[in-house]
Protein backbone atom coordinates (compact mmCIF):
# COMPACT_ATOMS: atom_id res chain seq x y z
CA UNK A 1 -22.66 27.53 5.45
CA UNK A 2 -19.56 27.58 7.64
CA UNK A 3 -21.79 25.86 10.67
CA UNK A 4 -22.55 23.04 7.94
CA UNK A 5 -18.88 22.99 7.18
CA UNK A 6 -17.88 22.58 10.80
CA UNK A 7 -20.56 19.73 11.57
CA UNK A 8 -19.41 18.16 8.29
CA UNK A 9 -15.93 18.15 10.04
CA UNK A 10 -16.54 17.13 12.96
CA UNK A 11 -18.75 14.18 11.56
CA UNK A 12 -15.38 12.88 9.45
CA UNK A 13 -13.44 13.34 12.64
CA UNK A 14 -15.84 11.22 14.56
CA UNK A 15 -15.91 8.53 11.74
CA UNK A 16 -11.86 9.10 11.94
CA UNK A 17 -11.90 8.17 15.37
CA UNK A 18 -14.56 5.28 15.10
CA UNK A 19 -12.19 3.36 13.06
CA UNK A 20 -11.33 0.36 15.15
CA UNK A 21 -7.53 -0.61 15.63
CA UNK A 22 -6.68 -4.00 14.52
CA UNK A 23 -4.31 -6.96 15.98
CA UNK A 24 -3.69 -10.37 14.09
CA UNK A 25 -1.82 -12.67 16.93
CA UNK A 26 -1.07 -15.46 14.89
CA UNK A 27 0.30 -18.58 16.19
CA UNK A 28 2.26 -21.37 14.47
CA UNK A 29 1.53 -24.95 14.67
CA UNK A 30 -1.01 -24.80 16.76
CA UNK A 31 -3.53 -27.44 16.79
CA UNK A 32 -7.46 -26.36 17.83
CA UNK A 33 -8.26 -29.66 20.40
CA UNK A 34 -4.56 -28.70 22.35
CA UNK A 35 -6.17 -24.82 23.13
CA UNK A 36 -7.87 -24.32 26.32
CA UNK A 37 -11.27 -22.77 25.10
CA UNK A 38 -11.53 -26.23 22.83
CA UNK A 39 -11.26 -28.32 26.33
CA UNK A 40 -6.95 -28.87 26.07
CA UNK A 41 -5.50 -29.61 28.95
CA UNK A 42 -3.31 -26.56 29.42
CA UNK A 43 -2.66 -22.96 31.24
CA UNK A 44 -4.13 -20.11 28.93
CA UNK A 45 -5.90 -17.96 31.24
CA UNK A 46 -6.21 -15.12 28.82
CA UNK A 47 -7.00 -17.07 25.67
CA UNK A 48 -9.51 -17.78 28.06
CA UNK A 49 -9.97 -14.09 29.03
CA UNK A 50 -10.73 -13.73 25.05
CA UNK A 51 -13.14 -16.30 24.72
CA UNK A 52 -15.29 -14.98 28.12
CA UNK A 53 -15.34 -11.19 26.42
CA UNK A 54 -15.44 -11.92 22.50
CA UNK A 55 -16.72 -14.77 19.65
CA UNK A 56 -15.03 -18.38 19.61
CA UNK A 57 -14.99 -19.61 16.57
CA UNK A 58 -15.74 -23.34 16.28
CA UNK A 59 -15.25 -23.69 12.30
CA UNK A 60 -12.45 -21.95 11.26
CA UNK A 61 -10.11 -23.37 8.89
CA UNK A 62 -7.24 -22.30 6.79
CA UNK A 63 -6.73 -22.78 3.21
CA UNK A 64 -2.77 -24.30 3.49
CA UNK A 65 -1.48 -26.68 5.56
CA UNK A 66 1.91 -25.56 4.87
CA UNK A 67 2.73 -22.49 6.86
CA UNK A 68 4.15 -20.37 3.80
CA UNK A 69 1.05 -20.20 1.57
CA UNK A 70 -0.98 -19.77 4.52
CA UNK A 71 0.17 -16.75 6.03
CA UNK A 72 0.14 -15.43 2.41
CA UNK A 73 -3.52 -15.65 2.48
CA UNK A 74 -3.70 -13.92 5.43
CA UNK A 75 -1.85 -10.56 4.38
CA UNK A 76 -3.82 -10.94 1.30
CA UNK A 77 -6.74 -12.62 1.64
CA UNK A 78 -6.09 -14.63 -1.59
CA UNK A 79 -5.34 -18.54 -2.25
CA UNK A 80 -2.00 -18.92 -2.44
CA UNK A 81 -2.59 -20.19 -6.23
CA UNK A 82 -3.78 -16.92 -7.08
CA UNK A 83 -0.49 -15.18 -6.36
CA UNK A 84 0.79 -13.22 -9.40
CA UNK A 85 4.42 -12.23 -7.50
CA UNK A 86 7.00 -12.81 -10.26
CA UNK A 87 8.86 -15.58 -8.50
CA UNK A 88 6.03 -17.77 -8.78
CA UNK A 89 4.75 -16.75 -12.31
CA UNK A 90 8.20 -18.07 -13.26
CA UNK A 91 7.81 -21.41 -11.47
CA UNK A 92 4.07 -21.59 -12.51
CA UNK A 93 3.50 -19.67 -15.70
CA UNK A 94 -0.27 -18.82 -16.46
CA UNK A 95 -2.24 -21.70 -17.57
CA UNK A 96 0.24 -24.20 -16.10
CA UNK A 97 -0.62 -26.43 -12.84
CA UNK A 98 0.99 -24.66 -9.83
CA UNK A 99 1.96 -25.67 -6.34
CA UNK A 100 2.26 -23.40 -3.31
CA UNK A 101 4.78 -24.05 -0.94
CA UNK A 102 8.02 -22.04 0.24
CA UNK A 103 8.27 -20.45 -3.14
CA UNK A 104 5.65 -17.77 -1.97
CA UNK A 105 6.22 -14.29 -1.50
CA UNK A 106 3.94 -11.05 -1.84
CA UNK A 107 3.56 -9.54 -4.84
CA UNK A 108 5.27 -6.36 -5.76
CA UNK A 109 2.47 -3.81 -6.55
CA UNK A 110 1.64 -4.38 -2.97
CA UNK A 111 -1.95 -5.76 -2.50
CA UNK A 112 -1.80 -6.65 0.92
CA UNK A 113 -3.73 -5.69 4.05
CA UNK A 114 -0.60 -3.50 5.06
CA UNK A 115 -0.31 -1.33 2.64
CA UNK A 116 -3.86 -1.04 2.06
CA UNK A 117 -5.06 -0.06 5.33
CA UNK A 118 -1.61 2.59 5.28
CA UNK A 119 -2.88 4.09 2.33
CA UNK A 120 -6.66 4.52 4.19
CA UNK A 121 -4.94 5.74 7.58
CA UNK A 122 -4.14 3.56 9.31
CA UNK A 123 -0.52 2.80 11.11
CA UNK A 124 0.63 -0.39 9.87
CA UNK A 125 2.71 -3.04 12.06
CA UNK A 126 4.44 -5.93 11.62
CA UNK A 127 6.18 -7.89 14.37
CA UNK A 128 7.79 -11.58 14.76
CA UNK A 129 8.06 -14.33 11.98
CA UNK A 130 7.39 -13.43 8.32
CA UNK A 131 7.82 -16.56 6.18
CA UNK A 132 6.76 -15.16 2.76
CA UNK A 133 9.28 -13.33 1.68
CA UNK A 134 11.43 -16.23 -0.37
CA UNK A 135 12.02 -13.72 -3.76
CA UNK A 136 12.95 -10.52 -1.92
CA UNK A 137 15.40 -11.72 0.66
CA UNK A 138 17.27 -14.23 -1.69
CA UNK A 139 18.04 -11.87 -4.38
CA UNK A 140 18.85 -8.55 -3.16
CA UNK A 141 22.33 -7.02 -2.15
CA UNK A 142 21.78 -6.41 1.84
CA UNK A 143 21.22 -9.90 2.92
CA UNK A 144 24.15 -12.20 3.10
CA UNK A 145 22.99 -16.09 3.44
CA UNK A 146 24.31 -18.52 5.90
CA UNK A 147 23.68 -22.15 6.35
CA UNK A 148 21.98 -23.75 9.06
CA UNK A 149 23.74 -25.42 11.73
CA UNK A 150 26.69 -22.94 10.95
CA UNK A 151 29.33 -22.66 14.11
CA UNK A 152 28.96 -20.00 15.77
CA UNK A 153 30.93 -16.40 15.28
CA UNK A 154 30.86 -13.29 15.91
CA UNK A 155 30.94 -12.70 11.87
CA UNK A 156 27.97 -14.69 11.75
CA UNK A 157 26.11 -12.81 14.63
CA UNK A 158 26.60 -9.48 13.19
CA UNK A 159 25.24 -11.14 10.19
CA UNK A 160 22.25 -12.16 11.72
CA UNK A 161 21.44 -8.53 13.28
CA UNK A 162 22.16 -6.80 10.03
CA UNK A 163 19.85 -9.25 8.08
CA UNK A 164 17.53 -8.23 10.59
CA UNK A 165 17.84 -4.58 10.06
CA UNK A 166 17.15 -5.32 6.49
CA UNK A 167 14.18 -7.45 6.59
CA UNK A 168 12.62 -4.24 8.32
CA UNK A 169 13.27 -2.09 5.43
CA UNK A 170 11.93 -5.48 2.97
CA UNK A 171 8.59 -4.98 5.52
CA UNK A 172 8.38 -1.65 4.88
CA UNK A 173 8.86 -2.02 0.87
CA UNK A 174 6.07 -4.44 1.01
CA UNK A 175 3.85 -1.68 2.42
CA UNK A 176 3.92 -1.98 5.97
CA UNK A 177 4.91 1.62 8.10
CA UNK A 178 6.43 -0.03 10.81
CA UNK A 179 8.01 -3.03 11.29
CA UNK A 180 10.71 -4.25 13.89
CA UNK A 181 12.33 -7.99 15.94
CA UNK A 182 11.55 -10.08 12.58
CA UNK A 183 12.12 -13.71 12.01
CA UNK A 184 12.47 -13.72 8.17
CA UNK A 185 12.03 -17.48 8.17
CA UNK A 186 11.73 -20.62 10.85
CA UNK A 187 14.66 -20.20 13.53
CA UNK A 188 17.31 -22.05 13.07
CA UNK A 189 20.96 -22.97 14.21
CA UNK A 190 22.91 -21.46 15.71
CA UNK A 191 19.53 -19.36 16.68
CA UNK A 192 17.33 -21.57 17.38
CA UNK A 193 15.32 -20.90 20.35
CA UNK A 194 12.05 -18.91 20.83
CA UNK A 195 11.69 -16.29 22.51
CA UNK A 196 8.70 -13.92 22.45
CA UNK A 197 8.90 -11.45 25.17
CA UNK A 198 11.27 -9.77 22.10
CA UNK A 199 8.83 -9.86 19.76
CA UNK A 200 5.91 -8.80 22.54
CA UNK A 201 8.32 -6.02 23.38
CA UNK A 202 8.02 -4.35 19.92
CA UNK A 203 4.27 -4.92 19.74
CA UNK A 204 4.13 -3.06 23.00
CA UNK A 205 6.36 -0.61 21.46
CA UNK A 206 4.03 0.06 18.12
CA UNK A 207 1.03 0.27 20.38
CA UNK A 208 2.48 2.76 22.49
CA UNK A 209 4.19 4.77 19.35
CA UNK A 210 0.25 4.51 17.42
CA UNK A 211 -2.30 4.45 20.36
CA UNK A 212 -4.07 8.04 18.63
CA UNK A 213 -4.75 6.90 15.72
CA UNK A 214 -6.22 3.88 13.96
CA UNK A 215 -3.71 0.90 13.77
CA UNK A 216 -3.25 -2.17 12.32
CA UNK A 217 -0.74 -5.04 14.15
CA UNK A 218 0.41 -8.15 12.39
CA UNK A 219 1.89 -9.86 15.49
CA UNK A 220 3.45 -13.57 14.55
CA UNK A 221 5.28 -15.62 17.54
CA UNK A 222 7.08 -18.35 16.63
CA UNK A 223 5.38 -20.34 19.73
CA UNK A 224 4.04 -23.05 19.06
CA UNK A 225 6.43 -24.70 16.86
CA UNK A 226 7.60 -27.53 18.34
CA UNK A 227 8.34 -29.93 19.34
CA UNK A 228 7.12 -29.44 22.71
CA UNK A 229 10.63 -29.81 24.54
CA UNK A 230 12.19 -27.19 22.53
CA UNK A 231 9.63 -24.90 24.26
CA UNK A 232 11.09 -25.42 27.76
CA UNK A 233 14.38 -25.63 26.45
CA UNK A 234 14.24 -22.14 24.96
CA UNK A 235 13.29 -20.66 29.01
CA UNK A 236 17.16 -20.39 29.41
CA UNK A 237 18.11 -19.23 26.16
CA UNK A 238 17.10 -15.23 27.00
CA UNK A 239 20.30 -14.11 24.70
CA UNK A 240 19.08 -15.86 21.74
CA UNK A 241 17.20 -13.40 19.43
CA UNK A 242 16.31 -12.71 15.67
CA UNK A 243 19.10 -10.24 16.06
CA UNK A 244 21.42 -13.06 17.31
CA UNK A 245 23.05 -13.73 20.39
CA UNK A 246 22.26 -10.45 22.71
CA UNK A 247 24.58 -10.86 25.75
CA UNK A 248 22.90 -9.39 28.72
CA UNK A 249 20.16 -8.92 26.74
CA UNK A 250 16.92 -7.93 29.04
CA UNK A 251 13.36 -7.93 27.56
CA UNK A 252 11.37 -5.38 29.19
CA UNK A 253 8.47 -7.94 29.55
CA UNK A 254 9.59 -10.62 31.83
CA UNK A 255 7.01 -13.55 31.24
CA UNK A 256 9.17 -16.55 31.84
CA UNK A 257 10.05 -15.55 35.32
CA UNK A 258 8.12 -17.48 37.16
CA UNK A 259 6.80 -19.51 34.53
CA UNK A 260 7.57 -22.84 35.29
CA UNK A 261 5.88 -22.32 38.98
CA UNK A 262 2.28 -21.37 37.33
CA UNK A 263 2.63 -24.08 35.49
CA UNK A 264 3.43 -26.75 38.25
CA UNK A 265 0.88 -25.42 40.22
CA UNK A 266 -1.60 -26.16 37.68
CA UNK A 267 -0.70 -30.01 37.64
CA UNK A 268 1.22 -29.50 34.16
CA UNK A 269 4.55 -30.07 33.24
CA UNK A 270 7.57 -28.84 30.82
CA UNK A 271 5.23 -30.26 27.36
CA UNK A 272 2.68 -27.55 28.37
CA UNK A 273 5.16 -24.65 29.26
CA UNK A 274 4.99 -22.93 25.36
CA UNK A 275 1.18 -22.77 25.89
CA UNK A 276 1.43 -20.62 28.92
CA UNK A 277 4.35 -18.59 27.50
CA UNK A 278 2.34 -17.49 24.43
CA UNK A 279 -0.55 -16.92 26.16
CA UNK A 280 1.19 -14.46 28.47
CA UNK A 281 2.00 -12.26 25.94
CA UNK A 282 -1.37 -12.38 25.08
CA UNK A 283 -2.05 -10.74 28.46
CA UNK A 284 0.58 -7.89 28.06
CA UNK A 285 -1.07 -6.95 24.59
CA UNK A 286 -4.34 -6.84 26.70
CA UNK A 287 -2.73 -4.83 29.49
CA UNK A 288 -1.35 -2.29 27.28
CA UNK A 289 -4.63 -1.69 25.63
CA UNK A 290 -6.28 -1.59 28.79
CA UNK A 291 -4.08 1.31 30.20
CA UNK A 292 -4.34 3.37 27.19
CA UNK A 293 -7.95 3.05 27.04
CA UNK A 294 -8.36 1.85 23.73
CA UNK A 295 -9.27 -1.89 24.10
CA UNK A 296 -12.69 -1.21 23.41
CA UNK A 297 -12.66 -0.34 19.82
CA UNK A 298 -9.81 -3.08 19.23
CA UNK A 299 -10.24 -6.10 17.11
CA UNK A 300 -8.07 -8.83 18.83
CA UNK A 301 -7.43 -12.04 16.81
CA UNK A 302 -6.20 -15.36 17.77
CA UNK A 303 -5.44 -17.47 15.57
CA UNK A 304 -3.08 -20.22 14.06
CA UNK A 305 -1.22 -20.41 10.98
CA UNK A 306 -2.40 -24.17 10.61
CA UNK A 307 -2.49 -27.10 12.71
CA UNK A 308 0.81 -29.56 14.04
CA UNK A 309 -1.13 -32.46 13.47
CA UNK A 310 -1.65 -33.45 9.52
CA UNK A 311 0.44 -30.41 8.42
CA UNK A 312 1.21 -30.43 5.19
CA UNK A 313 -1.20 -33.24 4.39
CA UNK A 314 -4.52 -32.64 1.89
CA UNK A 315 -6.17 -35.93 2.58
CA UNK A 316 -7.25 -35.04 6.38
CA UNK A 317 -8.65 -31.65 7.50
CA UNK A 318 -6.75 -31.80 11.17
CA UNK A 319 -4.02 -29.47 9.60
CA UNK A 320 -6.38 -26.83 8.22
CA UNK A 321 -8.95 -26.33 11.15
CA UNK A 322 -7.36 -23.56 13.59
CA UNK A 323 -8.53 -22.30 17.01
CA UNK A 324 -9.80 -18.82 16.03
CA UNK A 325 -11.06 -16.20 19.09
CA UNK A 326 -11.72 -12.49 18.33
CA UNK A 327 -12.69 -9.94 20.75
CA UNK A 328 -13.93 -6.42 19.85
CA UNK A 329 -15.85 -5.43 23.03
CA UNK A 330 -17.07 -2.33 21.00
CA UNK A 331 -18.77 -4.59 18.21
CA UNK A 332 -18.84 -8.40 19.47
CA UNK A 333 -21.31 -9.42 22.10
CA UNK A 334 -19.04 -11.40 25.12
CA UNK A 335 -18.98 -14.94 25.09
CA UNK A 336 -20.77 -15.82 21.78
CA UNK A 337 -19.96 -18.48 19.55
CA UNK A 338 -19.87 -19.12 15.89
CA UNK A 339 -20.33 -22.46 14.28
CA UNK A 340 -20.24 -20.67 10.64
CA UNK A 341 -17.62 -21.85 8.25
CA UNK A 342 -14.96 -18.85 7.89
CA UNK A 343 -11.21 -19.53 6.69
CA UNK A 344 -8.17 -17.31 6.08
CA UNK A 345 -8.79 -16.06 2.82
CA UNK A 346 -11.42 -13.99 4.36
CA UNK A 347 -9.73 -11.96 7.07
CA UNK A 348 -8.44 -9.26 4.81
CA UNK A 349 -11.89 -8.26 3.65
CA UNK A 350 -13.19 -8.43 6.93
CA UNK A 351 -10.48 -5.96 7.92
CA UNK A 352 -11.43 -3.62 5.29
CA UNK A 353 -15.12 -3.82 6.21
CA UNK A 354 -14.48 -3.13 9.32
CA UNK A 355 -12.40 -0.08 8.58
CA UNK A 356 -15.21 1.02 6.34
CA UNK A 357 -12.50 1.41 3.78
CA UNK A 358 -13.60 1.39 -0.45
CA UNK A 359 -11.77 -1.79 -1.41
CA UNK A 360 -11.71 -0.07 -5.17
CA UNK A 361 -9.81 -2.48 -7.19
CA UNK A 362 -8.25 -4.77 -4.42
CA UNK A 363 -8.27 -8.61 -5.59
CA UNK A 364 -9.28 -10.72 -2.81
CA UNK A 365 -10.78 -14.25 -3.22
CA UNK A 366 -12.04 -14.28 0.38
CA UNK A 367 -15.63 -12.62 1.87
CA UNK A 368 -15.95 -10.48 4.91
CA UNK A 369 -17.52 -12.43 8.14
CA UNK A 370 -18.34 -9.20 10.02
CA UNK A 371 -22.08 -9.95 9.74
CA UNK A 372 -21.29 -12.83 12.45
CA UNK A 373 -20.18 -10.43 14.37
CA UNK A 374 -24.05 -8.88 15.48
């Protein structure tokens, strides 16, 4: 009986351990014909990298053109329509006509991928811009409001990193166990500029803090919102964080170096920088899995919250179909290709058939794809 015991142990353990980690890299405004692996003109060598070793998608749309309701159905894998979060049940009461936008936010009971997957094991990240948290930030004590375009201050920039500190704690409240360098909302004035070796630095950071046991990272850089020129404008704006200004500030992954050089080199100029940038943080997230010998059993997405051309339009289907590249060397075959339709709504119950994970009463509107996947 006890040997039985033991091998019954040891068989959880190794299930335990079979659980494959999970990272969502999800871009914004990011149209499918302007990415490398779909024949742009521009210097991704490891989007590249992740088409050569996992599946590229070639029919993958989302279900929003508008970047709120769209990265709501990917925490949730729901239409946005479907959401039952009180702010919107008071714009849209049941049975009335509703219309997703910027008045999304998840829903309180906390039926998202992130808590889920926290309540089945898993370490739960999430890193960069947000976007869908409209009812929680608005109307609670800890965040103070300023316009856009405000001068300016140091009262404003302690502000801004306190607000930050908060929308951790919001992260966490929605379910998440780890959360850290969030943009609650689109960057703006007078902190507008991207910069994503701060966000890469806490994904780095989460990896590193969760790398023995199974973990799931939803990574969002604010590349590619444009336009274009604001990309290479942001290369000297290093200070300039979702914690405000930074003086001195020094992120421990210096991409943008030499930037500007690679991209010269490769007959492109400043309109193409913010392709490069994001895809070099790309690379680091590869890097660090690499060294800690776990890359093999790690699901690596990249994808886009919607297009840049036709956003927010429902007459053309430019805005809704996204580049979409996933690498799991454990469980994809290199190099394949998918021509299936698959779309946002169906990421979350891929995740949790992946995980092996009883969904049990979790509403999701979406189906897994993992079958594509042999």
């Amino acid at each position: 009986m006890k040997i039985l015991l033991m091998a019954l142990a040891l068989f959880i353990c190794s299930l335990k351990a079979e659980k494959p980690n999970i990272i969502v890299f999800l871009v914004d405004d990011c149209d499918k014909d302007e990415t490398s692996v779909y024949g742009g003109k521009v210097l991704t060598p490891n989007l590249d990298r992740l088409a050569a070793e996992g599946m590229t998608f070639h029919n993958a749309h989302v279900t929003s053109t508008v970047c709120t309701p769209s990265r709501y159905s990917f925490l949730t894998g729901r239409y946005a329509g479907s959401s039952w979060s009180k702010h919107f049940m008071d714009l849209f009461p049941e049975g009335a006509q509703s219309s997703p936008g910027f008045n999304m936010t998840l829903e309180s009971d906390n039926m998202n991928i992130g808590s889920l997957l926290q309540e089945n094991g898993y370490a739960t990240g999430f890193v960069g811009k947000f976007h869908v948290g409209h009812e929680y930030s608005h109307n609670h004590k800890n965040f103070t409001y300023f316009k856009k375009n405000s001068p300016w201050s140091p009262e404003i920039n302690k502000i801004m990193y306190q607000n930050e500190k908060y929308y951790r704690q919001a992260m966490k409240s929605y379910g998440f166990s780890w959360a850290k360098n969030l943009y609650w909302n689109n960057l703006k004035a007078p902190f507008k500029g991207h910069n994503p070796e701060w966000t890469i630095d806490a994904a780095l950071e989460f990896i590193d803090e969760n790398k023995d046991q199974p973990f799931y990272l939803h990574y969002c850089t604010t590349l590619m919102h444009g336009p274009n020129k604001e990309w290479f404008n942001s290369l000297t704006k290093q200070d300039i964080t979702g914690e405000g200004i930074i003086k001195g500030h020094k992120a421990l992954s210096r991409t943008r170096d030499n930037l500007m050089q690679r991209v010269k080199a490769a007959g492109l100029g400043e309109e193409e920088a913010g392709y490069t940038w994001m895809d070099d943080g790309i690379g680091l997230i590869l890097d660090k899995l690499k060294k800690l010998n776990i890359d093999e059993n790690t699901i690596f997405v990249f994808t886009a919250d919607h297009g840049s051309t036709r956003k927010g339009s429902l007459f053309k289907h430019k805005g809704t179909e996204v580049p979409c590249i996933i690498r799991w060397p454990k469980g994809i075959p290199a190099a394949s290709v998918s021509h299936e339709l698959i779309q946002n709504t169906d990421f979350v119950p891929t995740w949790i058939d992946t995980a092996g994970i009883d969904k049990g009463n979790y509403k999701a509107d979406g189906v897994s794809f993992s079958s594509l996947f042999k």
